[in-house]
N, C-alpha and C. Protein backbone atom coordinates (compact mmCIF):
# COMPACT_ATOMS: atom_id res chain seq x y z
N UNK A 1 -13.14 10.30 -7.66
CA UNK A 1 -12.04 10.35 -6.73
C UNK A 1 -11.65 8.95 -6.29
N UNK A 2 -10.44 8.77 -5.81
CA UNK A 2 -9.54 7.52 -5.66
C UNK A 2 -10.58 7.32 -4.21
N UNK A 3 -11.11 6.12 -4.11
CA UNK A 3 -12.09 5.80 -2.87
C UNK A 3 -10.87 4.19 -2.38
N UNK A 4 -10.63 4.03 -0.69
CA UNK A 4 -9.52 2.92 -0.87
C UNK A 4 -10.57 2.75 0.59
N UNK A 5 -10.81 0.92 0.34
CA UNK A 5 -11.51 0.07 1.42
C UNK A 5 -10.51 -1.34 2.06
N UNK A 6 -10.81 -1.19 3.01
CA UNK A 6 -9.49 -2.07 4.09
C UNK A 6 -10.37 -3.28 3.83
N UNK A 7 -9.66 -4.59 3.44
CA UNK A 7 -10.89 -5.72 3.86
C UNK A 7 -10.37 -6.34 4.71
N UNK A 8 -11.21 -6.90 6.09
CA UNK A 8 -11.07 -7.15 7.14
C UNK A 8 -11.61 -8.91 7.28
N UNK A 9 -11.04 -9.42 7.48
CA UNK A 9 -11.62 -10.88 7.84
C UNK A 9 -11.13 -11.50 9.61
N UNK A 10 -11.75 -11.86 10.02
CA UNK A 10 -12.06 -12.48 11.27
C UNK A 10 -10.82 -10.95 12.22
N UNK A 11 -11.29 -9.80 12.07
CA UNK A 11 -10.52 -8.82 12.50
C UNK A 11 -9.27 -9.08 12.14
N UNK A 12 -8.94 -9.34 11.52
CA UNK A 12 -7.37 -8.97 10.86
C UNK A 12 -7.60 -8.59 9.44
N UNK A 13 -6.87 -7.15 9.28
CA UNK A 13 -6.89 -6.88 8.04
C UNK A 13 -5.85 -8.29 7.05
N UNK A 14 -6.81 -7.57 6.02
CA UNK A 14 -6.08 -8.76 4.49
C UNK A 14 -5.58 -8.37 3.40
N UNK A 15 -6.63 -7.06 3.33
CA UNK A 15 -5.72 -6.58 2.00
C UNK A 15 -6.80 -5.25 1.76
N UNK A 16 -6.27 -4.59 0.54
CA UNK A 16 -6.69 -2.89 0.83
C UNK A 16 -7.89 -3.00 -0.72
N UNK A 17 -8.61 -2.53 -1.01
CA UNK A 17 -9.56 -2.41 -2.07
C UNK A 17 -9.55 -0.80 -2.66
N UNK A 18 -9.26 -0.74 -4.13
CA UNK A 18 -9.42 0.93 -4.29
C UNK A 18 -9.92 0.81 -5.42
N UNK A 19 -10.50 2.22 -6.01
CA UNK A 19 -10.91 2.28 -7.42
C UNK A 19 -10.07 3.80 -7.59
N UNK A 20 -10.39 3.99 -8.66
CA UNK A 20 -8.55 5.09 -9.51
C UNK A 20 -9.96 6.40 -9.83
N UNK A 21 -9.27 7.57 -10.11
CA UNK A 21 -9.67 8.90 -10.16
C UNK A 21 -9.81 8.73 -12.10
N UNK A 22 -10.96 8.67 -13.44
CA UNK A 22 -10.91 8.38 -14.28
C UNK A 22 -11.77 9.64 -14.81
N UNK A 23 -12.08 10.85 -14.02
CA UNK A 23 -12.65 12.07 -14.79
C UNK A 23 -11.61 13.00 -15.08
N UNK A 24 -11.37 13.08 -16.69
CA UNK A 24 -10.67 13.95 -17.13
C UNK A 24 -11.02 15.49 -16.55
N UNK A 25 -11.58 15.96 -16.32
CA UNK A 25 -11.94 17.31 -15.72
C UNK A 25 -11.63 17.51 -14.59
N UNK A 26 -11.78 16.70 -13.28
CA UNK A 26 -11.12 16.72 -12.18
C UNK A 26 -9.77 16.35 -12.28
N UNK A 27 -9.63 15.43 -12.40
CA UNK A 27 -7.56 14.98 -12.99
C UNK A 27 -6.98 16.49 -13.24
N UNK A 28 -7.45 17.19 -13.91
CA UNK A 28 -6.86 18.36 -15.16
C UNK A 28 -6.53 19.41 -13.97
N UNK A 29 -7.99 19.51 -12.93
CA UNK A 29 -7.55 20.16 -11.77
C UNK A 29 -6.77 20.24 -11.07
N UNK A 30 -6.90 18.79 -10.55
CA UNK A 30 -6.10 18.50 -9.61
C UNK A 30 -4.24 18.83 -9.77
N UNK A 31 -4.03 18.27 -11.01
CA UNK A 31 -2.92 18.57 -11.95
C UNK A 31 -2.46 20.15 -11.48
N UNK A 32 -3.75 20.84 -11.93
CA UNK A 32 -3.22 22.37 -12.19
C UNK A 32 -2.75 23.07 -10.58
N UNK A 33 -3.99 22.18 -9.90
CA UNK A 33 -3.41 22.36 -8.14
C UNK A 33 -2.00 22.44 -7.76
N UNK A 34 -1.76 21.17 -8.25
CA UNK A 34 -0.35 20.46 -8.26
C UNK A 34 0.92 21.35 -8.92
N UNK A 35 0.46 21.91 -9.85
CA UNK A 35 1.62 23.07 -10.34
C UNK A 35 2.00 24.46 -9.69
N UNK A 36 0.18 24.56 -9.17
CA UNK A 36 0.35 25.88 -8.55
C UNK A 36 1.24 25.73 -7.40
N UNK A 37 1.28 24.46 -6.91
CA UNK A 37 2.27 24.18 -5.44
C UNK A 37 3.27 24.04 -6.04
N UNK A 38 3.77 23.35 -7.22
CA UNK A 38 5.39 23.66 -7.26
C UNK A 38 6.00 24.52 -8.12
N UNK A 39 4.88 25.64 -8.25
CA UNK A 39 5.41 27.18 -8.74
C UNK A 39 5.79 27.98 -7.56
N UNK A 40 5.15 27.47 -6.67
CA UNK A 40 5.24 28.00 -5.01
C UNK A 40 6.29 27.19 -4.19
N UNK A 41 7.01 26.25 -4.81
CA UNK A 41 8.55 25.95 -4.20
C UNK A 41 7.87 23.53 -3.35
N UNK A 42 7.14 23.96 -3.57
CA UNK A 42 6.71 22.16 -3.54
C UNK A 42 7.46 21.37 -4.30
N UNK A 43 8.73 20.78 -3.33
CA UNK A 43 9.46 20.00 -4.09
C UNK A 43 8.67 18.73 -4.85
N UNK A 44 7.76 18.32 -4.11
CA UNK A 44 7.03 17.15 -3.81
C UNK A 44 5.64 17.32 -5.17
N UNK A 45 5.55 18.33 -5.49
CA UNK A 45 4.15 18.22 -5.96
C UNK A 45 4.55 18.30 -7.73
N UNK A 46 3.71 17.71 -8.51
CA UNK A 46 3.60 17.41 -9.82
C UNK A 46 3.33 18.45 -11.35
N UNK A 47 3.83 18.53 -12.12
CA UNK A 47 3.39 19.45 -13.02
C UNK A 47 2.24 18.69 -13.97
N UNK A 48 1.69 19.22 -14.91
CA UNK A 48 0.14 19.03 -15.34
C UNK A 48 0.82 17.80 -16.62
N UNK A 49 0.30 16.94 -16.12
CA UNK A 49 0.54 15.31 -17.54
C UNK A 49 -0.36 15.55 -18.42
N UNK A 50 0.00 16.65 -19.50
CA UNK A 50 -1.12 16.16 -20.64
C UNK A 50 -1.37 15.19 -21.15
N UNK A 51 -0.75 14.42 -21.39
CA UNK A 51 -0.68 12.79 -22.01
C UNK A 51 -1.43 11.97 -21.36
N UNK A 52 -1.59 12.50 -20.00
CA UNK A 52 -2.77 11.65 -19.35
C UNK A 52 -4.00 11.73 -19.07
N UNK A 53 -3.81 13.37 -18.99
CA UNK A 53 -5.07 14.09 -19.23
C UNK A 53 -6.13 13.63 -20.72
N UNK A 54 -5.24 13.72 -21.90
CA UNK A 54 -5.69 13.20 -22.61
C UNK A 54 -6.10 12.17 -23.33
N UNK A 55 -5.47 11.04 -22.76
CA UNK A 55 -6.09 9.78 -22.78
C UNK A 55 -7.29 9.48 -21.61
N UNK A 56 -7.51 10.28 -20.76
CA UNK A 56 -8.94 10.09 -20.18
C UNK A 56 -9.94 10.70 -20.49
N UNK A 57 -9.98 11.70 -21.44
CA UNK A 57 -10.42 12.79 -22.48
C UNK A 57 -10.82 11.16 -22.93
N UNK A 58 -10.32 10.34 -24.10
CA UNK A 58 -10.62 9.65 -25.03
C UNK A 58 -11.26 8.09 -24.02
N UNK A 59 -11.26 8.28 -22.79
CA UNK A 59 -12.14 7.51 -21.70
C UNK A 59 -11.45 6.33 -21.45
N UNK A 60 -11.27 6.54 -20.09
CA UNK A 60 -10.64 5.41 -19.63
C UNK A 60 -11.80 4.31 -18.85
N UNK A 61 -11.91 3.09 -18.67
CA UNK A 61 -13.33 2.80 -17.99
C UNK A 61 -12.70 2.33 -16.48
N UNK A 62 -14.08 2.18 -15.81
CA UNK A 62 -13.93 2.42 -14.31
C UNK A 62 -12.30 1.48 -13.77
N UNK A 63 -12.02 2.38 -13.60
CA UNK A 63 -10.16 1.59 -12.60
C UNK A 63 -10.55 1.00 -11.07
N UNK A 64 -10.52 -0.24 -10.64
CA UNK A 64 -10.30 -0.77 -9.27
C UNK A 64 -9.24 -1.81 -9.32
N UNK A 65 -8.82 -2.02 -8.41
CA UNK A 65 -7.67 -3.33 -7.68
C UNK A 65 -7.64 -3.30 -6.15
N UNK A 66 -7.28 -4.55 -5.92
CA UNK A 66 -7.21 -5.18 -5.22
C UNK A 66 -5.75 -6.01 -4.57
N UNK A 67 -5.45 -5.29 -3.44
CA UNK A 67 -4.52 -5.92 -3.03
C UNK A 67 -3.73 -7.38 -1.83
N UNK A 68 -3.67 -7.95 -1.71
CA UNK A 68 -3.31 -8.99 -0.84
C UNK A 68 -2.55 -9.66 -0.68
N UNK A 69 -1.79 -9.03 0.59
CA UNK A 69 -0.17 -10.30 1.04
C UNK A 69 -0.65 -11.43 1.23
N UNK A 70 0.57 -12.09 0.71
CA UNK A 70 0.88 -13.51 1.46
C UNK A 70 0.74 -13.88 2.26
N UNK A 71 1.45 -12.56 3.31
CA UNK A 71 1.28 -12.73 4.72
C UNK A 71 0.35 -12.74 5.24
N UNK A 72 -0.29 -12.12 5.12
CA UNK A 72 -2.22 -11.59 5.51
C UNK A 72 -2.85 -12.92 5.65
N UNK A 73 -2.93 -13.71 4.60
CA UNK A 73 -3.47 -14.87 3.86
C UNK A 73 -3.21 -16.38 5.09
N UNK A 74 -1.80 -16.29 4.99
CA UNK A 74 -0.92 -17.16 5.53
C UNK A 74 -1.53 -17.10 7.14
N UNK A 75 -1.32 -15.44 8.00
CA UNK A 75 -1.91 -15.41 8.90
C UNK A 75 -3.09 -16.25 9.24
N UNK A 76 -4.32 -15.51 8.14
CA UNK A 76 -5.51 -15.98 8.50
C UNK A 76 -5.51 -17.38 8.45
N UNK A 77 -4.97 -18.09 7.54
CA UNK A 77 -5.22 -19.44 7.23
C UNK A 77 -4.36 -20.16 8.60
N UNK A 78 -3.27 -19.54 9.37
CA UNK A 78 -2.73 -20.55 10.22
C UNK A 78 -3.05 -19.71 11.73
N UNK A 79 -4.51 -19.02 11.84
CA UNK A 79 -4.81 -18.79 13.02
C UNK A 79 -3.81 -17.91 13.58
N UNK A 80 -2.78 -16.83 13.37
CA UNK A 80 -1.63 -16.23 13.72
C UNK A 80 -2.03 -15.31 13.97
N UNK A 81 -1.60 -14.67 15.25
CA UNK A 81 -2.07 -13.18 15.84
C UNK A 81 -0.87 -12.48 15.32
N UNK A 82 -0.10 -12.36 15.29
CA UNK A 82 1.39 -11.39 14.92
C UNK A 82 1.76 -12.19 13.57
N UNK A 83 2.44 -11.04 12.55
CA UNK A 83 2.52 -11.29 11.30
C UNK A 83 4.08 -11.65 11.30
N UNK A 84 5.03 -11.61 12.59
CA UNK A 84 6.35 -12.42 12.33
C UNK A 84 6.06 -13.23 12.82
N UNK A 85 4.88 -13.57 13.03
CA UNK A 85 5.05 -16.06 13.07
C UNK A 85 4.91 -16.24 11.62
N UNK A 86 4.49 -15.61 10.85
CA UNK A 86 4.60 -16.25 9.80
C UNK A 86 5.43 -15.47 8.54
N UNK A 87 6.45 -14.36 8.68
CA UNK A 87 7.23 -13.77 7.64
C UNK A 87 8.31 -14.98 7.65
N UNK A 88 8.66 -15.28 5.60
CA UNK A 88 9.58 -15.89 5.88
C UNK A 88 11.24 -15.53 6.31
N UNK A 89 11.26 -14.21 5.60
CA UNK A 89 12.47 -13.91 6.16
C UNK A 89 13.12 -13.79 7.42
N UNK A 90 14.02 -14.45 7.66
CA UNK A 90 15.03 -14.62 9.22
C UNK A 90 14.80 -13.47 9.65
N UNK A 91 15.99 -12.57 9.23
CA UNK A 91 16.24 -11.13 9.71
C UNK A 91 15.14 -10.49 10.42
N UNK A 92 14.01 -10.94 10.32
CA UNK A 92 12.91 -10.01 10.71
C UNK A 92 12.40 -11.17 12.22
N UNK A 93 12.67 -12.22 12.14
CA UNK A 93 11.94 -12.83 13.26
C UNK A 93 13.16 -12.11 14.60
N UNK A 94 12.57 -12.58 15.47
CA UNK A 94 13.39 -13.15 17.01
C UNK A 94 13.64 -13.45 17.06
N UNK A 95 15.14 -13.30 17.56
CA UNK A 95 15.79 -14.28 17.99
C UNK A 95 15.72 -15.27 19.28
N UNK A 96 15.50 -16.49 19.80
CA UNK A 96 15.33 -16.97 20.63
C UNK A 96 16.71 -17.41 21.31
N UNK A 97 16.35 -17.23 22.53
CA UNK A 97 17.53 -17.05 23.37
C UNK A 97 17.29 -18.82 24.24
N UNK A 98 18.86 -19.15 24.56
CA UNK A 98 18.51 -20.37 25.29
C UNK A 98 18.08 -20.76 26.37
N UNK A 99 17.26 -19.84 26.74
CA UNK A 99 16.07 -20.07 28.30
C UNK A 99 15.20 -20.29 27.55
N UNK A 100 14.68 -20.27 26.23
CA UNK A 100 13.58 -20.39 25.52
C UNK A 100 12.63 -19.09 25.04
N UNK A 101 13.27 -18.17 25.78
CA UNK A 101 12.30 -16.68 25.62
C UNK A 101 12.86 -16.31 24.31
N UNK A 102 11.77 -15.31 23.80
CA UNK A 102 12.55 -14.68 22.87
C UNK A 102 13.33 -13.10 22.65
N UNK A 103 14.07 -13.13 22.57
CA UNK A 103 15.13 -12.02 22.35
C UNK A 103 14.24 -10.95 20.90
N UNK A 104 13.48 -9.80 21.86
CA UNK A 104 12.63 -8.90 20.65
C UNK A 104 13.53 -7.78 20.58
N UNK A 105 14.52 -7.49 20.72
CA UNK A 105 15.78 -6.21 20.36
C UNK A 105 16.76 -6.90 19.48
N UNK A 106 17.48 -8.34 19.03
CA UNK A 106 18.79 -8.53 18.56
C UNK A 106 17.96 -8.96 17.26
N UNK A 107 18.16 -8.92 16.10
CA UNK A 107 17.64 -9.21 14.90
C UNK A 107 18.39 -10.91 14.88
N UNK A 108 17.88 -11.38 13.83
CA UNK A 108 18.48 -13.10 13.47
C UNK A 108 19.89 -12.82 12.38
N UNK A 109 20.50 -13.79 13.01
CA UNK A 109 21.66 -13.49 11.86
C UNK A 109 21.05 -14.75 10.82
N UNK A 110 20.96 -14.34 9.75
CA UNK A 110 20.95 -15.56 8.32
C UNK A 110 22.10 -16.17 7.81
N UNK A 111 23.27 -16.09 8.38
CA UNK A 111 24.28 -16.86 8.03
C UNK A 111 24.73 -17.84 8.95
């Protein structure tokens, strides 16, 4: 089964850790789960991938990855408690208003 681990450095998360579901016999289930829900009107749910089923039949070896923003990174490395001190995109910061406070309702204009 898909197992997913948060990695955490100096309490701020950084990035997510998982390993992938690679038993053809459970997959096949799960699959068939998945049909029985959208024989039963599950817009959302999947019909059975033989093609995938059967290439894990012929063995797929153990699946993990690893994920990690920029941002995460950037944070940790520049001591940042909130992740818009350091996004580069405008649109997403505050706008600062000319008393010096910052304006957290009007988005930044980029032009």
């Amino acid at each position: 089964q898909r197992r997913v681990r948060e990695a955490v450095v100096s309490t701020q998360s950084t990035g997510n850790a998982y390993t992938e579901l690679n038993d053809p016999f459970v997959q096949r289930a799960q699959f068939e789960t998945q049909a029985e829900a959208k024989a039963a009107g599950d817009d959302e749910a999947q019909l059975i991938d033989e093609n995938f089923c059967t290439s894990l039949e012929y063995g797929l070896p153990p699946t993990a990855g690893f994920g990690m923003g920029i941002d995460r990174l950037v944070m940790f490395l520049t001591d940042s408690y909130n992740i818009k001190e350091v996004l580069l995109f405008p649109a997403m910061k505050p706008e600062e208003q000319k008393d010096g406070k910052e304006d957290k309702t009007a988005p930044s204009s980029s032009s």
